[in-house]
C-alpha atoms as a PDB file:
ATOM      1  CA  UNK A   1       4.932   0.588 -19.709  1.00  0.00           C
ATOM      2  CA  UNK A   2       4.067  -2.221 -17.490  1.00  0.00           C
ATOM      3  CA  UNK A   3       1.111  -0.201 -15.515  1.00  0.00           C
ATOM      4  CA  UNK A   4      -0.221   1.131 -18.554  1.00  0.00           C
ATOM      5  CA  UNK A   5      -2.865  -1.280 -18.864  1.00  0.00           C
ATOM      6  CA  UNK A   6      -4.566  -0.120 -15.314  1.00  0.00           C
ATOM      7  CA  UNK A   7      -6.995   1.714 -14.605  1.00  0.00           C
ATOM      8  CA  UNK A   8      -7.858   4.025 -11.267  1.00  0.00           C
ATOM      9  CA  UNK A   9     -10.513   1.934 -10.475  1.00  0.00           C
ATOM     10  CA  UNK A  10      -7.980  -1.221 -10.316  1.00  0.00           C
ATOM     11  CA  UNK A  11      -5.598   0.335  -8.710  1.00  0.00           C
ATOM     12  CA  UNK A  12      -8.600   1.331  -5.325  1.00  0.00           C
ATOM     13  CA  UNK A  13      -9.803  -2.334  -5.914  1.00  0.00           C
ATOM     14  CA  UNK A  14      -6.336  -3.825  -4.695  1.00  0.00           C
ATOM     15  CA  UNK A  15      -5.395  -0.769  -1.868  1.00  0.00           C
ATOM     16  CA  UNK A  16      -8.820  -1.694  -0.438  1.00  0.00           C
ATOM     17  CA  UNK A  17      -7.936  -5.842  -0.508  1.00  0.00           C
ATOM     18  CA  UNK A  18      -4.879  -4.390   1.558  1.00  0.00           C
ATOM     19  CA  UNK A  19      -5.322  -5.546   5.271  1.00  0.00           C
ATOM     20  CA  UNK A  20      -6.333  -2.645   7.331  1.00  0.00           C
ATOM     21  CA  UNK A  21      -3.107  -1.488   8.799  1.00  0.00           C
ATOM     22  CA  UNK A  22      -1.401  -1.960   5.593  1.00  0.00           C
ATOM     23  CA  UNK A  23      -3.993   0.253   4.075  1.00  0.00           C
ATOM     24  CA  UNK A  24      -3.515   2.822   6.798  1.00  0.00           C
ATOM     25  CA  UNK A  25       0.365   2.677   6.886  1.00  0.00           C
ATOM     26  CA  UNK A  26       0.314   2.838   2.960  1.00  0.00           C
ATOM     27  CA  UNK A  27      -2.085   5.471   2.562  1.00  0.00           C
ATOM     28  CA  UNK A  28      -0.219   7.503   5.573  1.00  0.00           C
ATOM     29  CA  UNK A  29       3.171   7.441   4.157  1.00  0.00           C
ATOM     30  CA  UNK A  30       2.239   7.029   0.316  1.00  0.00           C
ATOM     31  CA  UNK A  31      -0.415   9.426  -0.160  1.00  0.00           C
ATOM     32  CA  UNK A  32      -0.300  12.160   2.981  1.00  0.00           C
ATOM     33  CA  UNK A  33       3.001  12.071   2.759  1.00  0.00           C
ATOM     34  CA  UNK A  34       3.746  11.266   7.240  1.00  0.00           C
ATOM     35  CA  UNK A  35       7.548  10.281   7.966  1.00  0.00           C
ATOM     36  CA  UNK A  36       7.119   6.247   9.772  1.00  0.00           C
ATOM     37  CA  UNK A  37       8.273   7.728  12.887  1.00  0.00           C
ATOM     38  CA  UNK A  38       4.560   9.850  12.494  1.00  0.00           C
ATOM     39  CA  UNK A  39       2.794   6.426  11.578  1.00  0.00           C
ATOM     40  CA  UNK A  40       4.315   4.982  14.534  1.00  0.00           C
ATOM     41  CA  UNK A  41       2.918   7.709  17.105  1.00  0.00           C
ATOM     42  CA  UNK A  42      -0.471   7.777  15.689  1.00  0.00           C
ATOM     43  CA  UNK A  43      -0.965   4.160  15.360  1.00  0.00           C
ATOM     44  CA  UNK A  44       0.858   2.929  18.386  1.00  0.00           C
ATOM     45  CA  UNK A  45       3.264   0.775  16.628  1.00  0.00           C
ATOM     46  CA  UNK A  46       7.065   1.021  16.555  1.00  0.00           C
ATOM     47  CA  UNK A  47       8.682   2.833  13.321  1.00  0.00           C
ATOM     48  CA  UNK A  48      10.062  -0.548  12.397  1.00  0.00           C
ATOM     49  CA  UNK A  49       6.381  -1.761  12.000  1.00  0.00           C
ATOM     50  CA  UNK A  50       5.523   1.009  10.104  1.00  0.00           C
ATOM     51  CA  UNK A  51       8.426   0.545   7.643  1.00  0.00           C
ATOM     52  CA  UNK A  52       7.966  -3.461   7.583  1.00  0.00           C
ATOM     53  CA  UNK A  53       3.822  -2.539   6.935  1.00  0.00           C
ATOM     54  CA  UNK A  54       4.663  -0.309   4.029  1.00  0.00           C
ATOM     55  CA  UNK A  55       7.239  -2.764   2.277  1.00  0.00           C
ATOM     56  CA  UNK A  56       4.352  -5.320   2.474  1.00  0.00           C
ATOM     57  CA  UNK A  57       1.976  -2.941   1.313  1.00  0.00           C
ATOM     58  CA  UNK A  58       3.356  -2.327  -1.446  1.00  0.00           C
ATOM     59  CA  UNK A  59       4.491  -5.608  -2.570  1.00  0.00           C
ATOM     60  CA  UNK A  60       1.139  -7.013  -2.060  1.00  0.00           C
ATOM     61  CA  UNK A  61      -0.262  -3.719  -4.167  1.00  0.00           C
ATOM     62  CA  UNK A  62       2.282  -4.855  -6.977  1.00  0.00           C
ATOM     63  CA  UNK A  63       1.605  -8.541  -6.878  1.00  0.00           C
ATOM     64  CA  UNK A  64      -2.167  -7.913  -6.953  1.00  0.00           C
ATOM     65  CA  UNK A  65      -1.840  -5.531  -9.573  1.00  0.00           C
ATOM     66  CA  UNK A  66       0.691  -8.077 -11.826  1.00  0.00           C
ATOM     67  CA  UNK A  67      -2.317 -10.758 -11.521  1.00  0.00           C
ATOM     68  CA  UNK A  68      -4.640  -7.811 -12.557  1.00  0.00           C
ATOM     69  CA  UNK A  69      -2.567  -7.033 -15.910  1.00  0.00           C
ATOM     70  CA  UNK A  70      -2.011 -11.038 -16.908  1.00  0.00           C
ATOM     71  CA  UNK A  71      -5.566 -11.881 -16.408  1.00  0.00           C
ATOM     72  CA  UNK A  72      -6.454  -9.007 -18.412  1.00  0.00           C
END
C-alpha cells in the first residue's frame, strides 16, 4: 500500500520536523492515547486548539511523508 515504502526511521524524521506543539498534541492524542479535552488542561490551550493542532499534525505528517515516498 501507499506507506509501504517507509521506514520507522522516516516516519520519527517527519514527527520531529512537526512544530513543537504539534508534536506534543500529536504524540498526546496519537500515541498515549489523552482525550483533547486532557491536551487542553495540560497544555493550557482550549480543546478546539488541541483538535485544530492534531488535524494539522497529521496533515503535515502525511504531506511530509508523500514527498518522502516520491523522492524515493
Amino acid at each position: 500500500p501507499e506507506w509501504a515504502g517507509l521506514t520507522q526511521a522516516d516516519i520519527l524524521e517527519a514527527m520531529e520536523r512537526l512544530t513543537p506543539m504539534y508534536r506534543a498534541v500529536f504524540n498526546l492524542y496519537a500515541i498515549e492515547e489523552y482525550g483533547h479535552r486532557e491536551i487542553a488542561a495540560e497544555l493550557g490551550i482550549s480543546e478546539g486548539t488541541s483538535k485544530s493542532n492534531y488535524a494539522k499534525a497529521r496533515r503535515n505528517l502525511r504531506e511530509a511523508l508523500r514527498r518522502k515516498l516520491r523522492a524515493q
